[in-house]
N, C-alpha and C. Protein backbone atom coordinates (compact mmCIF):
# COMPACT_ATOMS: atom_id res chain seq x y z
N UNK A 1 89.84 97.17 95.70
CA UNK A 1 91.16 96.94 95.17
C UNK A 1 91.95 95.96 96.02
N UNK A 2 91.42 96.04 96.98
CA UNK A 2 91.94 94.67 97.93
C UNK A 2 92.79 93.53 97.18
N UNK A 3 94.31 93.21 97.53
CA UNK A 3 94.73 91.98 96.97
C UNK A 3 94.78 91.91 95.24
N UNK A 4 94.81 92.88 94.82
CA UNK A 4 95.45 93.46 93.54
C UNK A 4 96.94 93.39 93.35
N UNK A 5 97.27 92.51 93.57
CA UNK A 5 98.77 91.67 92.96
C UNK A 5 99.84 92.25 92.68
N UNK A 6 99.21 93.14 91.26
CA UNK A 6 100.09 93.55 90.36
C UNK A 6 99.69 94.76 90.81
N UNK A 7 99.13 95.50 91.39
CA UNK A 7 98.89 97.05 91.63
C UNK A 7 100.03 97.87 92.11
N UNK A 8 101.05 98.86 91.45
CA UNK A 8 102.33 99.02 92.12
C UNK A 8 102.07 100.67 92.65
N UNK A 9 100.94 101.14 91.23
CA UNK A 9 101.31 102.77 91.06
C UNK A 9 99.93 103.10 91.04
N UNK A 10 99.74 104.34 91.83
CA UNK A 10 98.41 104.88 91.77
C UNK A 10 98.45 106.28 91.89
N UNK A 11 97.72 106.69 90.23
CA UNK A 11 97.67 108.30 89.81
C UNK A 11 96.34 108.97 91.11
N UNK A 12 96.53 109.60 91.61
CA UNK A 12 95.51 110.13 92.85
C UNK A 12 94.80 111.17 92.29
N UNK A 13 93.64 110.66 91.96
CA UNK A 13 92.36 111.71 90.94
C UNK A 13 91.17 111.53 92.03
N UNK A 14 91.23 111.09 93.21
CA UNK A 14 89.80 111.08 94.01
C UNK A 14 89.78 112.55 94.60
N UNK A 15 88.05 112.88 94.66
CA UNK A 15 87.83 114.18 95.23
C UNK A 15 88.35 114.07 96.43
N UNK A 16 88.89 115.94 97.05
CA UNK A 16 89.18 116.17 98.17
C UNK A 16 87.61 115.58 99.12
N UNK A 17 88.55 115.27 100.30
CA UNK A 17 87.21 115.14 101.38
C UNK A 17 86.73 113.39 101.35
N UNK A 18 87.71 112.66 100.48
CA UNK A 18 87.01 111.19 100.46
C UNK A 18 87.11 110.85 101.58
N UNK A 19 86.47 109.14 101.81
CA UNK A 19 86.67 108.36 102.85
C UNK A 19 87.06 107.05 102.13
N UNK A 20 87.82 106.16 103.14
CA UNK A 20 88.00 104.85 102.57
C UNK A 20 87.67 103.90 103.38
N UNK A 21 87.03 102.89 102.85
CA UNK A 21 86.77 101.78 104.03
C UNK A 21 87.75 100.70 104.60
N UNK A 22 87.40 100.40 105.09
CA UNK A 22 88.15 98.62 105.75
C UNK A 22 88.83 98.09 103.96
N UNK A 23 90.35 97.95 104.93
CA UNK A 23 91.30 97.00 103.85
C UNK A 23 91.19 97.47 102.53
N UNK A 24 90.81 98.56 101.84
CA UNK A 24 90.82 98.90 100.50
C UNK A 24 91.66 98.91 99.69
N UNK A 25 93.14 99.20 100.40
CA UNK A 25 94.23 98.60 99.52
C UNK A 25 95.24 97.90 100.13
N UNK A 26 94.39 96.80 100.89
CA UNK A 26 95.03 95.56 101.80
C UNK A 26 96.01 94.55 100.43
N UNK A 27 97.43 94.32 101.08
CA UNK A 27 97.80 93.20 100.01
C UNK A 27 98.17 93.46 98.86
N UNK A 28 97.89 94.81 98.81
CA UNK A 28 98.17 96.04 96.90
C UNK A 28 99.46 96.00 96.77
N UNK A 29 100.46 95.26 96.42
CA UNK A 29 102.23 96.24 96.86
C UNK A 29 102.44 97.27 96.02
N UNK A 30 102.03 98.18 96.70
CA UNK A 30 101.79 99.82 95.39
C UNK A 30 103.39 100.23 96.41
N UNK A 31 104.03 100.85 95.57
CA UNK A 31 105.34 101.43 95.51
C UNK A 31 105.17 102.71 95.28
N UNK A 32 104.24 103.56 94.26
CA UNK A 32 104.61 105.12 93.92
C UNK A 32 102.73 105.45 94.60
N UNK A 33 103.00 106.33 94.88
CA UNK A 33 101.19 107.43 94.77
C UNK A 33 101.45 108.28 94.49
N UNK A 34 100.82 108.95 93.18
CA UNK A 34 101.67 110.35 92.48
C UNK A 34 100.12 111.04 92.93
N UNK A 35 100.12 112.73 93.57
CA UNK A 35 99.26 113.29 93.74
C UNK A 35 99.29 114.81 93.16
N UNK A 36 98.40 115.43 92.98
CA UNK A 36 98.74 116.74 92.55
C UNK A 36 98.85 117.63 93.58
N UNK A 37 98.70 117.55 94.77
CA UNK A 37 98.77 118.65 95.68
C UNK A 37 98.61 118.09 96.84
N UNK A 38 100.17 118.50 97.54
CA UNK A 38 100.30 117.99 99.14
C UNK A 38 99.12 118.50 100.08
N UNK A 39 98.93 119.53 100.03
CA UNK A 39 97.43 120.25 101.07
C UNK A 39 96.42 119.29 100.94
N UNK A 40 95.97 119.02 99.59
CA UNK A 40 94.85 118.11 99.43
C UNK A 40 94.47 116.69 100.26
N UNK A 41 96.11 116.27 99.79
CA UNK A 41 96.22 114.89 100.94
C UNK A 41 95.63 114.92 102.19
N UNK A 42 95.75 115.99 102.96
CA UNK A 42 95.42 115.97 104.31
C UNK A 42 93.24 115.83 104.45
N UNK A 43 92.92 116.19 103.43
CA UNK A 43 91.74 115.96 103.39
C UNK A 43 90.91 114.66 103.72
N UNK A 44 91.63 113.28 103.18
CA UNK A 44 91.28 112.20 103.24
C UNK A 44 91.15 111.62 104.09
N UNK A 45 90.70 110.63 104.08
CA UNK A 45 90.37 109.74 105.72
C UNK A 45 90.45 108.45 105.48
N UNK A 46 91.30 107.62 106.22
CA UNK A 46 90.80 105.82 105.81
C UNK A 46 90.50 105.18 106.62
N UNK A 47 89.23 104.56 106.61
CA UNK A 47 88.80 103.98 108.13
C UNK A 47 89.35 103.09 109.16
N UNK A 48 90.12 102.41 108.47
CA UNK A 48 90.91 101.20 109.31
C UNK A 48 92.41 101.32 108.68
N UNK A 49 93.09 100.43 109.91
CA UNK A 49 94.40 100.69 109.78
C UNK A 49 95.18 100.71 108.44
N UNK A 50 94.70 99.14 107.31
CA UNK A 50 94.93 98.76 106.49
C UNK A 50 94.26 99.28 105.49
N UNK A 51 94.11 100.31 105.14
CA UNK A 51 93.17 100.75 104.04
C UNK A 51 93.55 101.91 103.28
N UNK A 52 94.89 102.52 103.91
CA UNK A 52 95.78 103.54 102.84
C UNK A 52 96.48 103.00 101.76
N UNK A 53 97.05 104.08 101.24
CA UNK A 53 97.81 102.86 100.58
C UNK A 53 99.25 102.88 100.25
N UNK A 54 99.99 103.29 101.74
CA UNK A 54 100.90 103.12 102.21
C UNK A 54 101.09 101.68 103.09
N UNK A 55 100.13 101.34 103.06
CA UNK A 55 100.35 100.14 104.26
C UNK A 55 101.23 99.23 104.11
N UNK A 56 102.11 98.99 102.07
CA UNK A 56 102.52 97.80 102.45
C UNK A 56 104.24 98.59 102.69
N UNK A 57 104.30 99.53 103.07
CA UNK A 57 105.69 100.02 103.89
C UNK A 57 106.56 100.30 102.91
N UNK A 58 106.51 100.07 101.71
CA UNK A 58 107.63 100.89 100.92
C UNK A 58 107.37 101.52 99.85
N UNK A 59 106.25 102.35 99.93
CA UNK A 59 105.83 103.40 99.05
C UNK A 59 106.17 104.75 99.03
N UNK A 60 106.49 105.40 97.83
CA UNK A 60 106.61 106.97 97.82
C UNK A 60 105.17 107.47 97.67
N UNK A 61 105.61 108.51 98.14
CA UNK A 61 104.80 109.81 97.81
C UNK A 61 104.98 110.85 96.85
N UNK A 62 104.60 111.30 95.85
CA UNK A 62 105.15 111.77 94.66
C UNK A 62 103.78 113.22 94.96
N UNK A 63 104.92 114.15 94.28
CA UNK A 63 103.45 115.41 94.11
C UNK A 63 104.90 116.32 93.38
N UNK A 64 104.30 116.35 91.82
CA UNK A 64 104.55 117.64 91.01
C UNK A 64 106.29 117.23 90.66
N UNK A 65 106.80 115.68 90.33
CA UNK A 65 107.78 115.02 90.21
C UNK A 65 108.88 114.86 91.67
N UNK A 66 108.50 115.09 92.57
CA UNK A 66 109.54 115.32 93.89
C UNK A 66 108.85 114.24 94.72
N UNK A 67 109.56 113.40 95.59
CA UNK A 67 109.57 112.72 96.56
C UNK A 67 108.97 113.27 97.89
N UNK A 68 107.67 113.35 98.51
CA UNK A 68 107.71 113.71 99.40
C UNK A 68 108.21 112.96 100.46
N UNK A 69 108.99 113.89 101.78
CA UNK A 69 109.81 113.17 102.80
C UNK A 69 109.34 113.77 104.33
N UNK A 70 109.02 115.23 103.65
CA UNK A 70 108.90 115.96 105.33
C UNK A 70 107.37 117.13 104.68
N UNK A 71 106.47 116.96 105.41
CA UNK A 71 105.43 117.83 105.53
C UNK A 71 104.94 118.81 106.22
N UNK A 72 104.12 119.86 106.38
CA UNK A 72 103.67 120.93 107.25
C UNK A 72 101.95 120.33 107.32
N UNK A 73 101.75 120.70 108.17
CA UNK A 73 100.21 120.47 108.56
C UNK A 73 99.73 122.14 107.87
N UNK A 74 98.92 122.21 107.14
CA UNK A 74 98.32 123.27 106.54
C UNK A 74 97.60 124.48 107.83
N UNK A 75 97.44 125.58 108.00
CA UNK A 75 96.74 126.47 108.78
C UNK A 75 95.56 126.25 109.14
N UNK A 76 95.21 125.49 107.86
CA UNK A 76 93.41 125.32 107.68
C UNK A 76 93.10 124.21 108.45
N UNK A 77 93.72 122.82 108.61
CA UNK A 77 93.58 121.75 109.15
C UNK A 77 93.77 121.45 110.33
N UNK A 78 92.45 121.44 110.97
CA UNK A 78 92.83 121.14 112.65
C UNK A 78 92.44 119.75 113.00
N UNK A 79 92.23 119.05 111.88
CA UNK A 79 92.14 117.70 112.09
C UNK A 79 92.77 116.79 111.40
N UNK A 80 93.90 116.01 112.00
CA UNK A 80 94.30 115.01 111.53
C UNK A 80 93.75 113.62 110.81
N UNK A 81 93.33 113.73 109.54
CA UNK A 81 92.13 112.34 109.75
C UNK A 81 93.64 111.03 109.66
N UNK A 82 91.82 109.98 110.01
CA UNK A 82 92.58 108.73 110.47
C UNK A 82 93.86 108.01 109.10
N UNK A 83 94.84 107.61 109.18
CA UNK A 83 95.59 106.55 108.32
C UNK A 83 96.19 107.42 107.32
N UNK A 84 96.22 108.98 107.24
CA UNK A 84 96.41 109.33 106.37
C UNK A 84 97.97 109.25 105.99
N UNK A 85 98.77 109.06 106.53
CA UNK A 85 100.37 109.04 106.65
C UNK A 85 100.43 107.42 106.74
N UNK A 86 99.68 106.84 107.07
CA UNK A 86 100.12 105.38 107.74
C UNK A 86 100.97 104.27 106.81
N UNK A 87 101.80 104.05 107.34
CA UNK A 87 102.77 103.22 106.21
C UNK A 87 103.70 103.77 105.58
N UNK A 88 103.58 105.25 105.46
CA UNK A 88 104.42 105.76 104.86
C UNK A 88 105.80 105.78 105.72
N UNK A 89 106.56 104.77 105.77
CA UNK A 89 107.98 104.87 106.06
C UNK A 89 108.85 105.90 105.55
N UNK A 90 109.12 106.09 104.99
CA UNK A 90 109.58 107.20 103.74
C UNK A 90 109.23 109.09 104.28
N UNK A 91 108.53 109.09 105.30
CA UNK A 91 107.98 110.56 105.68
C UNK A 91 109.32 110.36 107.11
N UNK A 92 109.70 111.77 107.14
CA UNK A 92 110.80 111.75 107.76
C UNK A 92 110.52 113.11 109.13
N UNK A 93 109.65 113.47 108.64
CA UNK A 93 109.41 114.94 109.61
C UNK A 93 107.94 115.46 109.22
N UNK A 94 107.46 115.68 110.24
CA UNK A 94 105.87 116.48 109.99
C UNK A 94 105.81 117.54 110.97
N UNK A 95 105.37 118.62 110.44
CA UNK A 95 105.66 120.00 111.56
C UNK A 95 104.29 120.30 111.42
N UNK A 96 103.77 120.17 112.74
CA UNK A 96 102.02 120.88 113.40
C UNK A 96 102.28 122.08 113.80
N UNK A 97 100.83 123.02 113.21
CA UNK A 97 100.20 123.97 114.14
C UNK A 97 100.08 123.98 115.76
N UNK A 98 99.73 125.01 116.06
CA UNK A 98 99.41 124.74 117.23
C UNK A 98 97.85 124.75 117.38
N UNK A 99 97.29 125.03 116.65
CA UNK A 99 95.66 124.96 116.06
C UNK A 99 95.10 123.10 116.30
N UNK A 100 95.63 122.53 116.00
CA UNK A 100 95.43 121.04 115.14
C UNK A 100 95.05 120.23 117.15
N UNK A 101 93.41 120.05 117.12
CA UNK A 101 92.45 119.86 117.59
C UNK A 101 92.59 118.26 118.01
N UNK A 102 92.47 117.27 116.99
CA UNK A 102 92.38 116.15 117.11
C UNK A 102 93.62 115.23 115.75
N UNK A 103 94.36 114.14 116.36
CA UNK A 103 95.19 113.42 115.35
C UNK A 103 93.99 111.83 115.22
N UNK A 104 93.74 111.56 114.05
CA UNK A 104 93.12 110.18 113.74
C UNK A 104 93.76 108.83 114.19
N UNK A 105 93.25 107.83 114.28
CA UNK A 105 93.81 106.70 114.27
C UNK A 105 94.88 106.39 113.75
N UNK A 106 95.98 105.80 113.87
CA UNK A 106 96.90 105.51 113.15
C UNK A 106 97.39 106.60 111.25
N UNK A 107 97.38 107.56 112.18
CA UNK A 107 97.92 108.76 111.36
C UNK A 107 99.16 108.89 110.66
N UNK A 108 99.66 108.37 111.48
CA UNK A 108 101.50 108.41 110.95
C UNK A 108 102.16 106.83 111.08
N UNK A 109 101.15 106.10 111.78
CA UNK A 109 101.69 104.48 112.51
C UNK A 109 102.49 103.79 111.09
């Protein structure tokens, strides 16, 4: 999807547990990511900095019509994967376990 122009909005239907590679939604100016379930998010992983798809800095986060702004790290998750927050300007507060083992690369950057 790299450099997809016109790409603004993306409905989030990938299985829990994906990975993403290098630059996958480098250059996208995606504005909304509507998801069905905040817990789920934390599942994902994107390998490099540029490859969420928050990166181009002014995207929401949408789950179940509401804006997400502030998150909890789930009980279950003791691993932060890499990029998963990244770009997201718009996230205002994230509250950790005391469980949570390892944070990924550019997690919240």
């Amino acid at each position: 999807m790299q450099g997809l122009s016109n790409l603004s909005k993306i409905i989030w239907k990938c299985p829990t547990g994906a990975t993403f590679g290098v630059n996958v939604f480098w250059n996208c100016p995606i504005t909304e990511v509507v998801i069905d379930n905040i817990d789920d998010w934390w599942s994902y992983s994107f390998g490099y900095m540029d490859s969420g798809p928050f990166q181009a800095g002014n995207a929401k986060l949408m789950c179940n019509g509401s804006e997400i702004t502030q998150v909890t790290v789930p009980q279950t998750v003791v691993t932060v994967n890499n990029g998963v927050f990244r770009g997201l300007k718009r996230l205002t507060s994230c509250t950790f376990h005391s469980n949570i083992t390892s944070i990924g690369y550019y997690a919240f950057y």
